[in-house]
Every structure is written in C-alpha cells, then in structure tokens.
PDB file of N, CA and C in Angstrom:
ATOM      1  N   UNK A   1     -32.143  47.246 -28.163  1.00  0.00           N
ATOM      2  CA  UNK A   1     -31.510  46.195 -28.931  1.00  0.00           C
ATOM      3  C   UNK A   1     -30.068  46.599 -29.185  1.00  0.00           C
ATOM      4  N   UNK A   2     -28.819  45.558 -28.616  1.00  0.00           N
ATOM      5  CA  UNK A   2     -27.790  45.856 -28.975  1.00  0.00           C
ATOM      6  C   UNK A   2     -27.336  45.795 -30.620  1.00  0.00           C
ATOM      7  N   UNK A   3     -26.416  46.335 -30.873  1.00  0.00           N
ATOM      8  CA  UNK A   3     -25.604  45.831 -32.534  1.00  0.00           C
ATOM      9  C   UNK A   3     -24.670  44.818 -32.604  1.00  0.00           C
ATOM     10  N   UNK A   4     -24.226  44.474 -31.510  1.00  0.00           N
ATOM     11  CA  UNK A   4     -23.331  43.158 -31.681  1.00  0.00           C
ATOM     12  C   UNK A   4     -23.987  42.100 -30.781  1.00  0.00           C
ATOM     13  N   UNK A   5     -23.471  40.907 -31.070  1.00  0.00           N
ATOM     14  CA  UNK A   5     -24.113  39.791 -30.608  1.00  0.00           C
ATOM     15  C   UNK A   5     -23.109  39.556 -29.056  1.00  0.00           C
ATOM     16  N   UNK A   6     -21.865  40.086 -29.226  1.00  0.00           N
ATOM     17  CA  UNK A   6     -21.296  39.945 -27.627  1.00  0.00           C
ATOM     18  C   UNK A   6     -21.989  40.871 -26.568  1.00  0.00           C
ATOM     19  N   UNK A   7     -22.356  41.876 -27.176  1.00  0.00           N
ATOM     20  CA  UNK A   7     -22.607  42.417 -25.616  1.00  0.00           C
ATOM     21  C   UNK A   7     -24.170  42.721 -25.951  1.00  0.00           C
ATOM     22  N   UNK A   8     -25.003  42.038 -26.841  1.00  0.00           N
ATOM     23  CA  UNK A   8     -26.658  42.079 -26.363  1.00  0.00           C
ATOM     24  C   UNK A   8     -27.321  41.222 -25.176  1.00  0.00           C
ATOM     25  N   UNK A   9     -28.176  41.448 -24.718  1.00  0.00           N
ATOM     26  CA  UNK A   9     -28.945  41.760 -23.336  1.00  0.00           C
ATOM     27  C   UNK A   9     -29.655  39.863 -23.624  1.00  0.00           C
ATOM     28  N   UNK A  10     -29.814  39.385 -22.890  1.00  0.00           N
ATOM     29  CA  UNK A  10     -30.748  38.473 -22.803  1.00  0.00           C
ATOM     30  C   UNK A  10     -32.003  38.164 -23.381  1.00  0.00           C
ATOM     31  N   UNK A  11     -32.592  39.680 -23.786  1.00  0.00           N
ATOM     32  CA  UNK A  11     -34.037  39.985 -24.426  1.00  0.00           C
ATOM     33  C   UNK A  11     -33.749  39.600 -26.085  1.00  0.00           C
ATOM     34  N   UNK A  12     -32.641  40.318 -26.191  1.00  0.00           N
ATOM     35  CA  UNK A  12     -32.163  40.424 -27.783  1.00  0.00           C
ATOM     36  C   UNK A  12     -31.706  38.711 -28.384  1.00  0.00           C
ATOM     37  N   UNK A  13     -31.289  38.316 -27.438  1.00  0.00           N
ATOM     38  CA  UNK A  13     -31.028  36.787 -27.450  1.00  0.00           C
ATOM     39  C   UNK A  13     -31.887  35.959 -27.558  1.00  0.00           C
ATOM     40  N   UNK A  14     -32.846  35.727 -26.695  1.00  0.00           N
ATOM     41  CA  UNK A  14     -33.927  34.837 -27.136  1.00  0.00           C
ATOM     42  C   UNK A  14     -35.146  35.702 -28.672  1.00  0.00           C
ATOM     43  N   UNK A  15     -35.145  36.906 -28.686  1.00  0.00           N
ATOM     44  CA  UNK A  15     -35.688  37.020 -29.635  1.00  0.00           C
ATOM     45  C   UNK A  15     -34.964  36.726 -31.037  1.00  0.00           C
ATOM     46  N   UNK A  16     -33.536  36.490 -31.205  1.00  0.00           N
ATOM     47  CA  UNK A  16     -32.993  36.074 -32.457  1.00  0.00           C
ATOM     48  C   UNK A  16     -33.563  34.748 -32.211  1.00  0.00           C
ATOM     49  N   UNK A  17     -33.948  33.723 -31.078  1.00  0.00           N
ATOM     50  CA  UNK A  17     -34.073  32.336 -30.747  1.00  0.00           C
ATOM     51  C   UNK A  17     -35.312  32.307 -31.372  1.00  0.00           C
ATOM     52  N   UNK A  18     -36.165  33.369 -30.984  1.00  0.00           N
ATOM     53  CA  UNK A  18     -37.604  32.393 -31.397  1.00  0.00           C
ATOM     54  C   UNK A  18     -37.690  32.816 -32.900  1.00  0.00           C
ATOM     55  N   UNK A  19     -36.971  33.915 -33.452  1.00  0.00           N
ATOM     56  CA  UNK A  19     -37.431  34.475 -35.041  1.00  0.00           C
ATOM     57  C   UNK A  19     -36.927  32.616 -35.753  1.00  0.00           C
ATOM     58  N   UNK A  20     -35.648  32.673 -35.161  1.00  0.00           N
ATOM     59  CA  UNK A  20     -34.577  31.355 -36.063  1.00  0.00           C
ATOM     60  C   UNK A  20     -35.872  30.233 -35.824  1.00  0.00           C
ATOM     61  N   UNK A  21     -36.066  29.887 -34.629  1.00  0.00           N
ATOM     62  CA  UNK A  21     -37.128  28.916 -34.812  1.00  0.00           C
ATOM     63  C   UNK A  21     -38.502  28.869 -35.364  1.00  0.00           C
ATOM     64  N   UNK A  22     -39.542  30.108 -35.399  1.00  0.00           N
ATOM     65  CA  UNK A  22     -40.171  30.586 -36.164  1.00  0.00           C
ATOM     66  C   UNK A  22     -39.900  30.097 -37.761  1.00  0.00           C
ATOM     67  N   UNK A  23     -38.956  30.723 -38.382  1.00  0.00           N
ATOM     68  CA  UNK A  23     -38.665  30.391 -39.782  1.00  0.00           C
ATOM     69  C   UNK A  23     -37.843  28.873 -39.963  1.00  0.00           C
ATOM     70  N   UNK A  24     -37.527  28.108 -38.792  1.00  0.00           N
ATOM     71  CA  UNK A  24     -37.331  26.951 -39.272  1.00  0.00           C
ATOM     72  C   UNK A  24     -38.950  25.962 -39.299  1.00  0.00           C
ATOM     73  N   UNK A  25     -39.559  26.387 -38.628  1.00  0.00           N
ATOM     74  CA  UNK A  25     -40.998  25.863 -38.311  1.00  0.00           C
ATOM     75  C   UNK A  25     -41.594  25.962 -40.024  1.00  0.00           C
ATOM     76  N   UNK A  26     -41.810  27.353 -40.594  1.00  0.00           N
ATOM     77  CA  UNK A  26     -42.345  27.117 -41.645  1.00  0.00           C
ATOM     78  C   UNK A  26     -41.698  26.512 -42.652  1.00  0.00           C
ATOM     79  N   UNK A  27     -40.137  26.850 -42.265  1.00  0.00           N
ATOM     80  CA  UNK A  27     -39.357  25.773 -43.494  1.00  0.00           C
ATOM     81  C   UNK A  27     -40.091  24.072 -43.791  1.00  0.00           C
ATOM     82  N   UNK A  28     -40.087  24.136 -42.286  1.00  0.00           N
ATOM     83  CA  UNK A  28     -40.263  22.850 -42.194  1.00  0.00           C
ATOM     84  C   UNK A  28     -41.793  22.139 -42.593  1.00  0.00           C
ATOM     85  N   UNK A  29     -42.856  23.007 -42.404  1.00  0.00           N
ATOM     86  CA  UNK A  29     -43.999  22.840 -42.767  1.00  0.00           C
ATOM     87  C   UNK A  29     -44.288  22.959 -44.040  1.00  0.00           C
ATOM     88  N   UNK A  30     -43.596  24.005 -45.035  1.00  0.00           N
ATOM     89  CA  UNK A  30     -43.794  23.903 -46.344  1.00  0.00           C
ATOM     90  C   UNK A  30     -43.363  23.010 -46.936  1.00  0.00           C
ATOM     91  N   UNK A  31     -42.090  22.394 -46.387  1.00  0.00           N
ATOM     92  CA  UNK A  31     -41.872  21.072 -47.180  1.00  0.00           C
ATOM     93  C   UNK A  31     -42.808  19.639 -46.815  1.00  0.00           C
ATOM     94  N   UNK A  32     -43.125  19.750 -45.792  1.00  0.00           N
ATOM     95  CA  UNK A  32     -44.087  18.554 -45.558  1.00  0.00           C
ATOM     96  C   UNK A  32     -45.132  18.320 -46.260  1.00  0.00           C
ATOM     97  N   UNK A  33     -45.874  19.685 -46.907  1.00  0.00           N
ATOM     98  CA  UNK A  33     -47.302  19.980 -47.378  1.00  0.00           C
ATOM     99  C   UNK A  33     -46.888  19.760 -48.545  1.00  0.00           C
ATOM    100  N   UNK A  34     -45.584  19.877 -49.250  1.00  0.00           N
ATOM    101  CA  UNK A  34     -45.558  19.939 -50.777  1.00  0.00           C
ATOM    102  C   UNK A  34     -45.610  19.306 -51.690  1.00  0.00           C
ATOM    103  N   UNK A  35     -46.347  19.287 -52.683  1.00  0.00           N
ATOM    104  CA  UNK A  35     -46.939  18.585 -53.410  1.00  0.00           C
ATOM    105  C   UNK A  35     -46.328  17.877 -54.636  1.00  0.00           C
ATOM    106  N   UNK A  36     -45.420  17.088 -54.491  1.00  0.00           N
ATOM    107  CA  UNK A  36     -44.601  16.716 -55.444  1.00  0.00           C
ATOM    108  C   UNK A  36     -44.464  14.992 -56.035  1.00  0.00           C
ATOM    109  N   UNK A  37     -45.741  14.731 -55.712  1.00  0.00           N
ATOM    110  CA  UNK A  37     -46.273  13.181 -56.261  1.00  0.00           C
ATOM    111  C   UNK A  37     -46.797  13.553 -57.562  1.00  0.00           C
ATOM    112  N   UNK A  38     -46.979  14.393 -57.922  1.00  0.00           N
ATOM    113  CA  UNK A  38     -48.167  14.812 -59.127  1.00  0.00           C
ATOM    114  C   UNK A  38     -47.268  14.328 -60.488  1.00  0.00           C
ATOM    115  N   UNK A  39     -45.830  14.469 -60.650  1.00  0.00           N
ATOM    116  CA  UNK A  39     -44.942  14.555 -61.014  1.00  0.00           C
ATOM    117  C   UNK A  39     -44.432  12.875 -61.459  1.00  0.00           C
ATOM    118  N   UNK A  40     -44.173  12.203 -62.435  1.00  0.00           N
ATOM    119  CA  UNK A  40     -43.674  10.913 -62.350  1.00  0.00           C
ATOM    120  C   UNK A  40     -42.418  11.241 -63.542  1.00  0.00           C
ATOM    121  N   UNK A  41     -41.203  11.524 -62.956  1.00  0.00           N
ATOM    122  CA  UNK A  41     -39.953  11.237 -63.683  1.00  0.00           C
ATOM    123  C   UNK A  41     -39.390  10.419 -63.450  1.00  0.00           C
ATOM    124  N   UNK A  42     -39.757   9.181 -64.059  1.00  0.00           N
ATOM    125  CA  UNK A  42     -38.956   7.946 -63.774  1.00  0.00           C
ATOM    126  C   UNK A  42     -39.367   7.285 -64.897  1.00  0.00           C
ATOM    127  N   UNK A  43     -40.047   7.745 -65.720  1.00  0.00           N
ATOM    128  CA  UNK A  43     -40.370   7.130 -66.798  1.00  0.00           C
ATOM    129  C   UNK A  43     -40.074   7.380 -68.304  1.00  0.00           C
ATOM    130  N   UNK A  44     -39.198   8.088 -68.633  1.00  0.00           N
ATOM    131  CA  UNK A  44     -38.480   8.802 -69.090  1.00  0.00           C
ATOM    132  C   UNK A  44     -38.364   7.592 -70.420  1.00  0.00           C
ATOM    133  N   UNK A  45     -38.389   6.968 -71.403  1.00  0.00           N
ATOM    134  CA  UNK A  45     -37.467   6.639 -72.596  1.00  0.00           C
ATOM    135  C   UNK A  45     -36.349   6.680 -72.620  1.00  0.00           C
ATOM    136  N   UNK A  46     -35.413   5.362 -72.728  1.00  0.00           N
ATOM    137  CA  UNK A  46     -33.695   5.993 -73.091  1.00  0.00           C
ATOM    138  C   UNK A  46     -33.763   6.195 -74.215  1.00  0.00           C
ATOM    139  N   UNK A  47     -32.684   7.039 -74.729  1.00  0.00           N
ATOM    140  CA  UNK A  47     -32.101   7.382 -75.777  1.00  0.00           C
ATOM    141  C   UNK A  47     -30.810   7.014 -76.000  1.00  0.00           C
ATOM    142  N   UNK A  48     -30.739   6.486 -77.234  1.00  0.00           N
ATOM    143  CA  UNK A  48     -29.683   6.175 -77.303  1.00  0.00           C
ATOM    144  C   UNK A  48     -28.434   7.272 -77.965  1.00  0.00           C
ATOM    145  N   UNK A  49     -27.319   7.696 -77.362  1.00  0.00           N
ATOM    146  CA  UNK A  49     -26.615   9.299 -78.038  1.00  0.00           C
ATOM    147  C   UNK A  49     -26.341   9.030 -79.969  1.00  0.00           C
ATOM    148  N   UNK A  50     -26.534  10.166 -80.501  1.00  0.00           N
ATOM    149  CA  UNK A  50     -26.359   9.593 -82.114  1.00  0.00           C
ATOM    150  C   UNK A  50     -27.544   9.411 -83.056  1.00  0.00           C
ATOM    151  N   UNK A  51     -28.877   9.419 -82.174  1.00  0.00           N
ATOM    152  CA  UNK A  51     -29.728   9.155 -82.875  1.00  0.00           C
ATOM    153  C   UNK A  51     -30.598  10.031 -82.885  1.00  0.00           C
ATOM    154  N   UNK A  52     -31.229  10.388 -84.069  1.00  0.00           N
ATOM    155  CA  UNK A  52     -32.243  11.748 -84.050  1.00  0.00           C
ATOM    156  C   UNK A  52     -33.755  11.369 -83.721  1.00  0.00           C
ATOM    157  N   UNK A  53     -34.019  12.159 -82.354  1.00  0.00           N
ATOM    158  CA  UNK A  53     -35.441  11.784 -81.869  1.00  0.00           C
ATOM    159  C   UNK A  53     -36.278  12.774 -81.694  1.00  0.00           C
ATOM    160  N   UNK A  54     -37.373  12.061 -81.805  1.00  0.00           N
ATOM    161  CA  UNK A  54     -38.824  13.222 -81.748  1.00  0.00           C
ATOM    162  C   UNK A  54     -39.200  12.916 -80.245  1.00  0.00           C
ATOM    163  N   UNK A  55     -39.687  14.046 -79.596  1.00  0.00           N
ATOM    164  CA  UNK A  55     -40.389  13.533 -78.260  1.00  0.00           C
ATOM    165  C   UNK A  55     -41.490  14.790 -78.448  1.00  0.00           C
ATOM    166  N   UNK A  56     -42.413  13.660 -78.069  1.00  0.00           N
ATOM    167  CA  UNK A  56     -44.158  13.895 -78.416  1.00  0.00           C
ATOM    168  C   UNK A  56     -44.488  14.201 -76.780  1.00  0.00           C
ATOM    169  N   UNK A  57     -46.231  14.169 -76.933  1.00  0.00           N
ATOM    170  CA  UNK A  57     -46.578  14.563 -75.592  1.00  0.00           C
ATOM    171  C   UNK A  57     -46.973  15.972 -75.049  1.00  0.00           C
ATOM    172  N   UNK A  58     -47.437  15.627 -74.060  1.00  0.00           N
ATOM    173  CA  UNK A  58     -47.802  16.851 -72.726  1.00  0.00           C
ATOM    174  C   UNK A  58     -47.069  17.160 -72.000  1.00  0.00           C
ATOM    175  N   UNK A  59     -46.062  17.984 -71.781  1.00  0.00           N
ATOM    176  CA  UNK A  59     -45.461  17.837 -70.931  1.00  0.00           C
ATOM    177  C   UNK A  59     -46.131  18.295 -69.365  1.00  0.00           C
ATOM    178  N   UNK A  60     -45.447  18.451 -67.944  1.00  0.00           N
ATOM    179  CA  UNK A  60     -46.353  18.576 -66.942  1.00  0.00           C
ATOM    180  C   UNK A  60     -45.825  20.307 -66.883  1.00  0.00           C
ATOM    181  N   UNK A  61     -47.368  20.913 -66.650  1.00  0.00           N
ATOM    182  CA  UNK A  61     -46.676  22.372 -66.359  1.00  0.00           C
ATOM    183  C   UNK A  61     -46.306  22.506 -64.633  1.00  0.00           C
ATOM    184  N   UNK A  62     -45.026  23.474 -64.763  1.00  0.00           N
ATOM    185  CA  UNK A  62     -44.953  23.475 -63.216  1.00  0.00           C
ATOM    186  C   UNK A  62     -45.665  25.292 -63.082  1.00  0.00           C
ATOM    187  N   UNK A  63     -46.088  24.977 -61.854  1.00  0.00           N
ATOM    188  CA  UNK A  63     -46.311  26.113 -61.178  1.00  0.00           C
ATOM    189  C   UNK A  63     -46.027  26.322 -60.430  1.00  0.00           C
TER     190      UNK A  63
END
C-alpha cells in the first residue's frame, strides 16, 4: 500500500473505491430503516411571547 494517492498502485485504488462505497451503502441503509414517524412535531400549541405558560404532558423519550 502506497502513502500518497499519486503514486498508489491500482490495488490501493479500488480498495479506497469499495471501503467509500461500502460506508456509503450503510449510510444509506440506516437512513432508510429509521424510525422517525413515531414522533409528531407539528402539533405543538402557539404561544404567544409575554405570556407565562405551563406545558403539561409526556413528553416523547428519544433513544
């Protein structure tokens, strides 16, 4: 394995190719699988600024 990227060998080249694609693969798979419907922030109460409020509730735990 060379130390610089100008003068490594062909071998050293495609193996930076398949690691980079390797870890874009799982990038890409962990975000597909992830579970982030569970979650509803859109429902939120306005507030109006100035006014002193209580907020009640469960909140959602993240893990």
């Amino acid at each position: 394995m060379s130390a610089s990227m100008y003068t490594a060998d062909r071998s050293t080249h495609l193996k930076i190719v398949v690691v980079g694609l390797l870890c874009a693969t799982v990038v890409a798979v962990v975000g597909i699988f992830a579970n982030v419907g569970q979650f509803d922030l859109g429902t939120a109460p306005l507030v109006k600024a100035g006014q002193p409020t209580i907020v009640g509730g469960k909140l959602p735990a993240v893990r």
